[in-house]
C-alpha atoms as a PDB file:
ATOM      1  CA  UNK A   1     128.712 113.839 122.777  1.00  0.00           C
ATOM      2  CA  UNK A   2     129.471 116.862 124.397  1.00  0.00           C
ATOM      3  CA  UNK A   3     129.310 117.415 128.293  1.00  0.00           C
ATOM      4  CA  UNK A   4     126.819 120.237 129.707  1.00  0.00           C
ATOM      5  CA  UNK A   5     127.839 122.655 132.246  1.00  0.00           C
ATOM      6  CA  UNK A   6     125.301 120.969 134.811  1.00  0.00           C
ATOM      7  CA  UNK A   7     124.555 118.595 137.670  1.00  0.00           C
ATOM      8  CA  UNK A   8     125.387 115.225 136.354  1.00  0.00           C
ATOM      9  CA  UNK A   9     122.006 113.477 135.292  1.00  0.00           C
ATOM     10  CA  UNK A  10     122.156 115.636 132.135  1.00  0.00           C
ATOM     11  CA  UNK A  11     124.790 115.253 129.152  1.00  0.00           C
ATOM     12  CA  UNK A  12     124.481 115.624 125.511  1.00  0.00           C
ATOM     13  CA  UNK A  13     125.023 113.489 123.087  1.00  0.00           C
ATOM     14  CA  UNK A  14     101.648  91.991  99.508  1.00  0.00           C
ATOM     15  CA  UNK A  15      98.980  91.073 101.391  1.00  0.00           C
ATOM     16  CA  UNK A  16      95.411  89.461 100.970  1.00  0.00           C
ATOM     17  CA  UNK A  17      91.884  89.869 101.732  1.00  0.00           C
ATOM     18  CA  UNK A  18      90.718  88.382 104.455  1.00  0.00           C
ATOM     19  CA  UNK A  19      88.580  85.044 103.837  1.00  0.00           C
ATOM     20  CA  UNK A  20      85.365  87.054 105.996  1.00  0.00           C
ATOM     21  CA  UNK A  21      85.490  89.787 104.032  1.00  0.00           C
ATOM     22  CA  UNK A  22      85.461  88.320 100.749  1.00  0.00           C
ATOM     23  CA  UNK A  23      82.010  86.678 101.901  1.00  0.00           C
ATOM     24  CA  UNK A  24      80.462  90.029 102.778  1.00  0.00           C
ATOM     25  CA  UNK A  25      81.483  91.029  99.401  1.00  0.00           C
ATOM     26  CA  UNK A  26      79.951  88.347  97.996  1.00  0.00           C
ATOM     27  CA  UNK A  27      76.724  88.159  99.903  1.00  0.00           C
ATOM     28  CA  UNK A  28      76.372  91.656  99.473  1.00  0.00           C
ATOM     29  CA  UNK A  29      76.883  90.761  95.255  1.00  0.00           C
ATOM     30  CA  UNK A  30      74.066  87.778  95.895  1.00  0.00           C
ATOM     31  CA  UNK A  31      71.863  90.428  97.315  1.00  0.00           C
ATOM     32  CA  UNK A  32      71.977  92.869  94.412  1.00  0.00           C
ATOM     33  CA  UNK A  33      71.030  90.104  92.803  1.00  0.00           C
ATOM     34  CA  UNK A  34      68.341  89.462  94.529  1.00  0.00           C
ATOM     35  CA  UNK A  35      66.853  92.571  94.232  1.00  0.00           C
ATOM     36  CA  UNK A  36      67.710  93.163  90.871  1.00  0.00           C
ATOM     37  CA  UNK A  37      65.411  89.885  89.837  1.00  0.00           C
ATOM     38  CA  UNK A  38      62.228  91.619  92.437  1.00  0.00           C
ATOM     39  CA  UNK A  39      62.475  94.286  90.550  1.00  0.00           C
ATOM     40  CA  UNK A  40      62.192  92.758  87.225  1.00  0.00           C
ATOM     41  CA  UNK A  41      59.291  91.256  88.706  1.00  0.00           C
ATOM     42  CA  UNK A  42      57.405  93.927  89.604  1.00  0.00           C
ATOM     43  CA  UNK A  43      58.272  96.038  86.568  1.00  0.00           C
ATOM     44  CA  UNK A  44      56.430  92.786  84.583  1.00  0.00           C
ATOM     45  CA  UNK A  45      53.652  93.030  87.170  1.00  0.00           C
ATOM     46  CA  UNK A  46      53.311  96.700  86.595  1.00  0.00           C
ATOM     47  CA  UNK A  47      53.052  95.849  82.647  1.00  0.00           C
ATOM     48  CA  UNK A  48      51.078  93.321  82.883  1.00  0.00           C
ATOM     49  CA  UNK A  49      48.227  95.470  85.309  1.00  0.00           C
ATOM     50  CA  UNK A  50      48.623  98.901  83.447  1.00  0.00           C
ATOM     51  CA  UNK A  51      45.670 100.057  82.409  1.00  0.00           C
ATOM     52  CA  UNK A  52      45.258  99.443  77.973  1.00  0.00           C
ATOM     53  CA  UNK A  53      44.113 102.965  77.812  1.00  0.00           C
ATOM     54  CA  UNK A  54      46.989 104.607  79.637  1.00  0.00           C
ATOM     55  CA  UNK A  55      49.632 102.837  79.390  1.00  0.00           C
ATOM     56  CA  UNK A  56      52.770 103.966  81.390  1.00  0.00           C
ATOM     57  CA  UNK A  57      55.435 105.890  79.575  1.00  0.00           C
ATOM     58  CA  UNK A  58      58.423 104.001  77.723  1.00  0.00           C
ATOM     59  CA  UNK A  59      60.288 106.759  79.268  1.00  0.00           C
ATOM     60  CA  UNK A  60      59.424 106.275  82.765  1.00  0.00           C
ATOM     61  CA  UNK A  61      60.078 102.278  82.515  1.00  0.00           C
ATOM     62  CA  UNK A  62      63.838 103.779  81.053  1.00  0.00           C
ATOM     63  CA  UNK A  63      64.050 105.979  84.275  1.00  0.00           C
ATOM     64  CA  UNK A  64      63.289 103.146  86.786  1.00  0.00           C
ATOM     65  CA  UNK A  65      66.015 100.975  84.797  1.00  0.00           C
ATOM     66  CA  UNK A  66      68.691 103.480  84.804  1.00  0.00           C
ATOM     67  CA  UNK A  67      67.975 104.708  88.922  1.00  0.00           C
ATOM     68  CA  UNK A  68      68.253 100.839  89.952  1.00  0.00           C
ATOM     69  CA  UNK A  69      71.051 100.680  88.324  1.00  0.00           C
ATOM     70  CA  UNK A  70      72.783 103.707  89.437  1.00  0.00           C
ATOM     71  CA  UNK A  71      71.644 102.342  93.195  1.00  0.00           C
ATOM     72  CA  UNK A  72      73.745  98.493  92.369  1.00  0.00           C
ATOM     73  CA  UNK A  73      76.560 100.668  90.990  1.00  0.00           C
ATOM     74  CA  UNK A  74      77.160 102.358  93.768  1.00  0.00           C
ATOM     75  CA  UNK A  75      76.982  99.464  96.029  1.00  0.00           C
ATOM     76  CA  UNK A  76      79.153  97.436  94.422  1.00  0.00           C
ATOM     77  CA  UNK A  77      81.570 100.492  94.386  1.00  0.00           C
ATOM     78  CA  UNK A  78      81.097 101.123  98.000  1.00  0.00           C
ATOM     79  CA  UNK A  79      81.769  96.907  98.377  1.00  0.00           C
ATOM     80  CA  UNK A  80      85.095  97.679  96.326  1.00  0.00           C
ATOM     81  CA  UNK A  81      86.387 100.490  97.977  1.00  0.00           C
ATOM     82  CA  UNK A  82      86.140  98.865 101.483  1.00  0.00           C
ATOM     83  CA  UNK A  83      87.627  95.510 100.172  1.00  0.00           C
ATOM     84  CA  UNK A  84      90.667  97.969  99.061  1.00  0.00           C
ATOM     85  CA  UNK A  85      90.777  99.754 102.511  1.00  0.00           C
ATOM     86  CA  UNK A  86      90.931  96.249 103.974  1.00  0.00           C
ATOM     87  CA  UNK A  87      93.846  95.205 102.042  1.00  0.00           C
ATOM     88  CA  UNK A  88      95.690  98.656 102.574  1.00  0.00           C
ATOM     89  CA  UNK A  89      94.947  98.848 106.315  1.00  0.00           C
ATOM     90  CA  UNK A  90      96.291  94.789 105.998  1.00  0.00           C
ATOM     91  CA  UNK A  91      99.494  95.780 104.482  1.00  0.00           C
ATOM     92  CA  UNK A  92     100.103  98.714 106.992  1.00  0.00           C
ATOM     93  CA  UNK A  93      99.656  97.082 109.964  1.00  0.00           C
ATOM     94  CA  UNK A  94     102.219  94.257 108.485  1.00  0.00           C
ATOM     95  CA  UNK A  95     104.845  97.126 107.815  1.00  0.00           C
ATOM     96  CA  UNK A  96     104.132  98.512 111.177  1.00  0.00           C
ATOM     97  CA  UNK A  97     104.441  95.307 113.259  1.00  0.00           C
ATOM     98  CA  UNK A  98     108.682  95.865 112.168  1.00  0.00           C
ATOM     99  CA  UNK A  99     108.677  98.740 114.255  1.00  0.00           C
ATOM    100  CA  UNK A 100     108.078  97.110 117.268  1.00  0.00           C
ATOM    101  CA  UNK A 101     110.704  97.400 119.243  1.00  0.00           C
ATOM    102  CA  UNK A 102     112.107 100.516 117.288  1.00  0.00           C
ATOM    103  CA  UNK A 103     112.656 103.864 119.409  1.00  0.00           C
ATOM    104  CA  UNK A 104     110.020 106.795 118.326  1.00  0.00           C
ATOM    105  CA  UNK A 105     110.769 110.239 118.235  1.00  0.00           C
ATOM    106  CA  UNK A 106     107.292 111.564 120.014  1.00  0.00           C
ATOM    107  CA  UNK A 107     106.086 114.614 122.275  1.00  0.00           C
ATOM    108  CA  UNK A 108     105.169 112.680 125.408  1.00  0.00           C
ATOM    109  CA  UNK A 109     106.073 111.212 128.437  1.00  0.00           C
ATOM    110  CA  UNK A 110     108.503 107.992 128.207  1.00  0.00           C
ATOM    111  CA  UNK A 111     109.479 105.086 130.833  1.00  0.00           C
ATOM    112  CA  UNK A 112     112.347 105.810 132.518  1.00  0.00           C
ATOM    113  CA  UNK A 113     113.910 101.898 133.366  1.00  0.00           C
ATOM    114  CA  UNK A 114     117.249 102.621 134.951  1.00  0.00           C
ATOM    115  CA  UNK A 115     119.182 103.719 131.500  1.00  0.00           C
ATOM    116  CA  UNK A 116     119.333 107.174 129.862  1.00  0.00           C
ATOM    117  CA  UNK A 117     116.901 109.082 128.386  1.00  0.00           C
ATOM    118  CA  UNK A 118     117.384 110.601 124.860  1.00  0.00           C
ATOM    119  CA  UNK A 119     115.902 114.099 124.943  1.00  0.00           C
ATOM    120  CA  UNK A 120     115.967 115.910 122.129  1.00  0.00           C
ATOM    121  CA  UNK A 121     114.814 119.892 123.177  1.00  0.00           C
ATOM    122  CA  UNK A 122     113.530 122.606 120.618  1.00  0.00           C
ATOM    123  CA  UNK A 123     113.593 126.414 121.948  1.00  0.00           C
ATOM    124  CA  UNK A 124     111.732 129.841 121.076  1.00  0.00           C
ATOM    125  CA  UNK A 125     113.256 131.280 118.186  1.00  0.00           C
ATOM    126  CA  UNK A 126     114.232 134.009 120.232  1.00  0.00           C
ATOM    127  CA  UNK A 127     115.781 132.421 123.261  1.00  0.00           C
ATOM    128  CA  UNK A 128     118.944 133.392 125.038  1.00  0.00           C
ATOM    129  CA  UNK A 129     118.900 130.962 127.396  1.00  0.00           C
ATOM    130  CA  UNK A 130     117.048 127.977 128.779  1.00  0.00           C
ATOM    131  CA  UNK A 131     116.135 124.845 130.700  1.00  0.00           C
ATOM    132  CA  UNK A 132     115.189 121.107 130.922  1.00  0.00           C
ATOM    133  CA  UNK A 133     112.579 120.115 133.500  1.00  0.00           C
ATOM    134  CA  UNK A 134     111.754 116.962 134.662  1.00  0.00           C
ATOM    135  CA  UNK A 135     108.024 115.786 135.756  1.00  0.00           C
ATOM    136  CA  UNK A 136     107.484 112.568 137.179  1.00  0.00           C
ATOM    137  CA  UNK A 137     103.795 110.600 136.327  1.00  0.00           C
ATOM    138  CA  UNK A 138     101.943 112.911 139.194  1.00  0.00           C
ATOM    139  CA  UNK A 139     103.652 116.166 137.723  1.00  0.00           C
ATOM    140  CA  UNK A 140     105.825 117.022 140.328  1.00  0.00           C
ATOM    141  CA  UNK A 141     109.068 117.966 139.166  1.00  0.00           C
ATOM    142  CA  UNK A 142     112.286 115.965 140.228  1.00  0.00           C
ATOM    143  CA  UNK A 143     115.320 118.196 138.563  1.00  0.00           C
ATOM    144  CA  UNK A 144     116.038 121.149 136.718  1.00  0.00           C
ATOM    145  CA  UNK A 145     118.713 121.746 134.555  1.00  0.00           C
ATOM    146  CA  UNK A 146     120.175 124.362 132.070  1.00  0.00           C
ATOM    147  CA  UNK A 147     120.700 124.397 128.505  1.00  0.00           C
ATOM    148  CA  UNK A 148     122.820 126.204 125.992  1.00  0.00           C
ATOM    149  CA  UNK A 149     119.687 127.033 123.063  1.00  0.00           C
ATOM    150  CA  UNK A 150     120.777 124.815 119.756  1.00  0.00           C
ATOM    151  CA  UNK A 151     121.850 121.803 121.764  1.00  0.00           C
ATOM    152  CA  UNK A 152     119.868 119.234 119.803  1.00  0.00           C
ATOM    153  CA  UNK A 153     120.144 116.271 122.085  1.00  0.00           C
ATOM    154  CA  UNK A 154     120.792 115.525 125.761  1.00  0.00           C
ATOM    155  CA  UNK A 155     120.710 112.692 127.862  1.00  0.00           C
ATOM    156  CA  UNK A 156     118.738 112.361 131.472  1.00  0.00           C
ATOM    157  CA  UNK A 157     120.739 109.570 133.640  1.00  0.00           C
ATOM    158  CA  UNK A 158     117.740 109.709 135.334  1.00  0.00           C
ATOM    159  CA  UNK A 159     120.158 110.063 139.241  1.00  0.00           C
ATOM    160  CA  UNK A 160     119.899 112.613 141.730  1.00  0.00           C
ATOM    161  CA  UNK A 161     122.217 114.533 143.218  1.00  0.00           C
ATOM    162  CA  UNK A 162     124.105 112.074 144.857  1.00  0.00           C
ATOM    163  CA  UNK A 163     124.055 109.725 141.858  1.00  0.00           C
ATOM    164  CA  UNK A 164     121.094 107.566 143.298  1.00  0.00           C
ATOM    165  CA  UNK A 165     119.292 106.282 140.301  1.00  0.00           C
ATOM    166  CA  UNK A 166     115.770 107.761 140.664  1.00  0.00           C
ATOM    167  CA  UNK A 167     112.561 105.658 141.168  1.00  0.00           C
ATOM    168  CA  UNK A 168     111.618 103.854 137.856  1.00  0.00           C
ATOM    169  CA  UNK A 169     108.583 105.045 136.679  1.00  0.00           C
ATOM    170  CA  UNK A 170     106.998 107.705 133.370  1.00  0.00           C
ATOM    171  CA  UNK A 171     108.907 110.978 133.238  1.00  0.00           C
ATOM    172  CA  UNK A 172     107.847 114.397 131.319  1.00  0.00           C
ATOM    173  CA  UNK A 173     110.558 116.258 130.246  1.00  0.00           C
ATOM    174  CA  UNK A 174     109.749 120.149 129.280  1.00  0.00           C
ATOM    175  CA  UNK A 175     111.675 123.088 128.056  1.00  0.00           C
ATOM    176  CA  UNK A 176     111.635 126.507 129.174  1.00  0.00           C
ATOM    177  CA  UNK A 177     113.053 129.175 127.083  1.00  0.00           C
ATOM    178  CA  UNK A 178     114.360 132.555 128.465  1.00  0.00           C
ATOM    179  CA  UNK A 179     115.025 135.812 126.925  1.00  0.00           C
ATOM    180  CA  UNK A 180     116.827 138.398 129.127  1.00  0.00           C
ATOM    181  CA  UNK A 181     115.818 136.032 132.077  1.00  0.00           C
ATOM    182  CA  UNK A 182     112.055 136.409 131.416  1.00  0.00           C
ATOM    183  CA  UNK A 183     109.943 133.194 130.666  1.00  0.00           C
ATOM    184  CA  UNK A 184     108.876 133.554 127.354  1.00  0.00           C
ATOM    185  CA  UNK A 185     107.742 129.431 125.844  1.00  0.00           C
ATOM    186  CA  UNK A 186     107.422 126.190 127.329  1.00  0.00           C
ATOM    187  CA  UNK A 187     106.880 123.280 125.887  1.00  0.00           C
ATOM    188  CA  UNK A 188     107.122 119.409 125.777  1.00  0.00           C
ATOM    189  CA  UNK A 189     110.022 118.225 124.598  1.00  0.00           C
ATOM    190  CA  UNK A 190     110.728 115.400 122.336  1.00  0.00           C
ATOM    191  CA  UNK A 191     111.949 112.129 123.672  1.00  0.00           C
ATOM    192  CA  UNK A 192     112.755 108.613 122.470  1.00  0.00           C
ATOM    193  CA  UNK A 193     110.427 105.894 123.447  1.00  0.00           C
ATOM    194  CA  UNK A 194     110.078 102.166 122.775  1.00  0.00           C
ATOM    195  CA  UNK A 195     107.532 100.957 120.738  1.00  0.00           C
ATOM    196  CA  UNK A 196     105.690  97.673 122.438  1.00  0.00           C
ATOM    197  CA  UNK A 197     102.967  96.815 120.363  1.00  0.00           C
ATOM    198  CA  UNK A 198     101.347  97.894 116.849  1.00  0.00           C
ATOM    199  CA  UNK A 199      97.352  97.005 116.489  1.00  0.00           C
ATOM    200  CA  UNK A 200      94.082  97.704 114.739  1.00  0.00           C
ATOM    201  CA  UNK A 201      91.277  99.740 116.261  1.00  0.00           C
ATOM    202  CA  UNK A 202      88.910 100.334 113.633  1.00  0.00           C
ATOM    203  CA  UNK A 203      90.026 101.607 110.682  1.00  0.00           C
ATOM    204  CA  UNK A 204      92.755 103.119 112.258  1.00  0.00           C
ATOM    205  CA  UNK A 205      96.172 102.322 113.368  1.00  0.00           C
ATOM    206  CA  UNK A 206      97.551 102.851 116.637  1.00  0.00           C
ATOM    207  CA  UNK A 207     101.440 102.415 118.421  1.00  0.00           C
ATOM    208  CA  UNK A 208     101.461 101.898 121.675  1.00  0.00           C
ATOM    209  CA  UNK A 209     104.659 103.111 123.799  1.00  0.00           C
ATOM    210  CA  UNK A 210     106.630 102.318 126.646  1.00  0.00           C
ATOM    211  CA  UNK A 211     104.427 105.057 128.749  1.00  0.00           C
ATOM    212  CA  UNK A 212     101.198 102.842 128.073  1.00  0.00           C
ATOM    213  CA  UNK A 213     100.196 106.006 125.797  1.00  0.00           C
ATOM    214  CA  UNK A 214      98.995 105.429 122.134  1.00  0.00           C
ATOM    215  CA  UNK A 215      99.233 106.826 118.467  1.00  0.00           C
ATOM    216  CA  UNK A 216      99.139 107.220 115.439  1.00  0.00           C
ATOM    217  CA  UNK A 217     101.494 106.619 112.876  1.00  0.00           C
ATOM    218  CA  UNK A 218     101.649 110.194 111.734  1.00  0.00           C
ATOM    219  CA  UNK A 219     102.322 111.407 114.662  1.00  0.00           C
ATOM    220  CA  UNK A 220     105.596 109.718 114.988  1.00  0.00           C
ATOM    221  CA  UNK A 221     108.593 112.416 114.287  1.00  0.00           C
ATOM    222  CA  UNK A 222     111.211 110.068 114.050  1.00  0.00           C
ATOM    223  CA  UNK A 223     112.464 106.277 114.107  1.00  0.00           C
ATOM    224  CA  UNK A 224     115.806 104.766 115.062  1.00  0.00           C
ATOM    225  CA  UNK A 225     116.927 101.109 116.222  1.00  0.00           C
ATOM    226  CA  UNK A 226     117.336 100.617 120.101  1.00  0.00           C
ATOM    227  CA  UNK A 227     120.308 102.554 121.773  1.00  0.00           C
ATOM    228  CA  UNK A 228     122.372  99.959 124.008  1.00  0.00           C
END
């Protein structure tokens, strides 16, 4: 871990269906059913009342068969697919609940709690120069520090000037990239937060931080075990 040229708060550094599902799947079966054996019974009705001297078509008897059956085919596929979502979105979330706990690499504010932050900056391609700032959770920024471009991870002690630790709270951390002294990109830089808690909400999956902030899986850019 190398030392930055700075004030000191910056240095470098199988599872199963659910027992309610499988009854939807089967009342939805029972249903098909159902209306599988009303239709038989109207298709005798309709024989049985068709008039002797035109008589319906064989062929349009054949095309009412084949269009009911294209209709229960499809509804027992659509029964199938979401009984396989369920037991994928199952599995995930039991995967997922190891990570809590876990530090994720994401874009967005983190809880600072009286230890370091791991910030780990990204620059424009063609900066010469740049610089870490730190927002706290109204925006207003608390420090200011300089970077050497291609440092690939820092740490915020998260003290002031006089090494006072600074109020815990949610900090943003951004970085400004210079060329010949002019502003040229600024964005959010990545930081390490804790993951708390790993839930359902809907269909979809969602990781809740140390911030209070929330998402996705995918949008997760790295993992690594807690840093004492």
């Amino acid at each position: 871990m190398t030392e930055i040229t700075s004030t000191p708060p910056l240095y470098s550094s199988n599872s199963t269906l659910a027992s309610g599902d499988s009854g939807v799947v089967t009342e939805t079966k029972q249903a098909v059913s159902s209306d599988f054996d009303t239709f038989l019974k109207m298709l005798t009705v309709q024989l049985q009342n068709q008039d002797p001297l035109n008589p319906v078509d064989s062929t349009d008897y054949a095309t009412q068969l084949a269009t009911f059956s294209s209709v229960e085919q499809q509804v027992l596929t659509n029964d199938l697919l979401r009984e396989v979502s369920a037991t994928l979105s199952g599995n995930a979330l039991q995967e997922l609940s190891g990570w809590i706990g876990m530090e994720a690499l994401v874009r967005a504010p983190t809880l600072f709690n009286g230890t370091p932050v791991a910030v780990r900056p990204d620059y424009a391609q063609e900066a010469d120069d740049a610089a870490l700032v730190v927002r706290d959770a109204s925006g207003t920024v608390v420090q200011r520090f300089s970077l050497e471009p291609g440092q690939e991870e820092v740490y915020w002690a998260g003290t002031d000037e006089s090494g006072a630790t600074l109020p815990i709270g949610i900090y943003r951390f951004e970085v400004e990239s210079y060329q010949d002294e002019t502003l040229i990109d600024t964005k959010v830089a990545q930081v390490y937060s804790q993951i708390q808690e790993v839930r359902k909400d809907g269909d979809l999956l969602q990781l809740r931080l140390s911030d209070g902030s929330e998402l996705e899986p995918g949008q997760i850019e790295g993992l690594r075990a807690p840093q004492v």
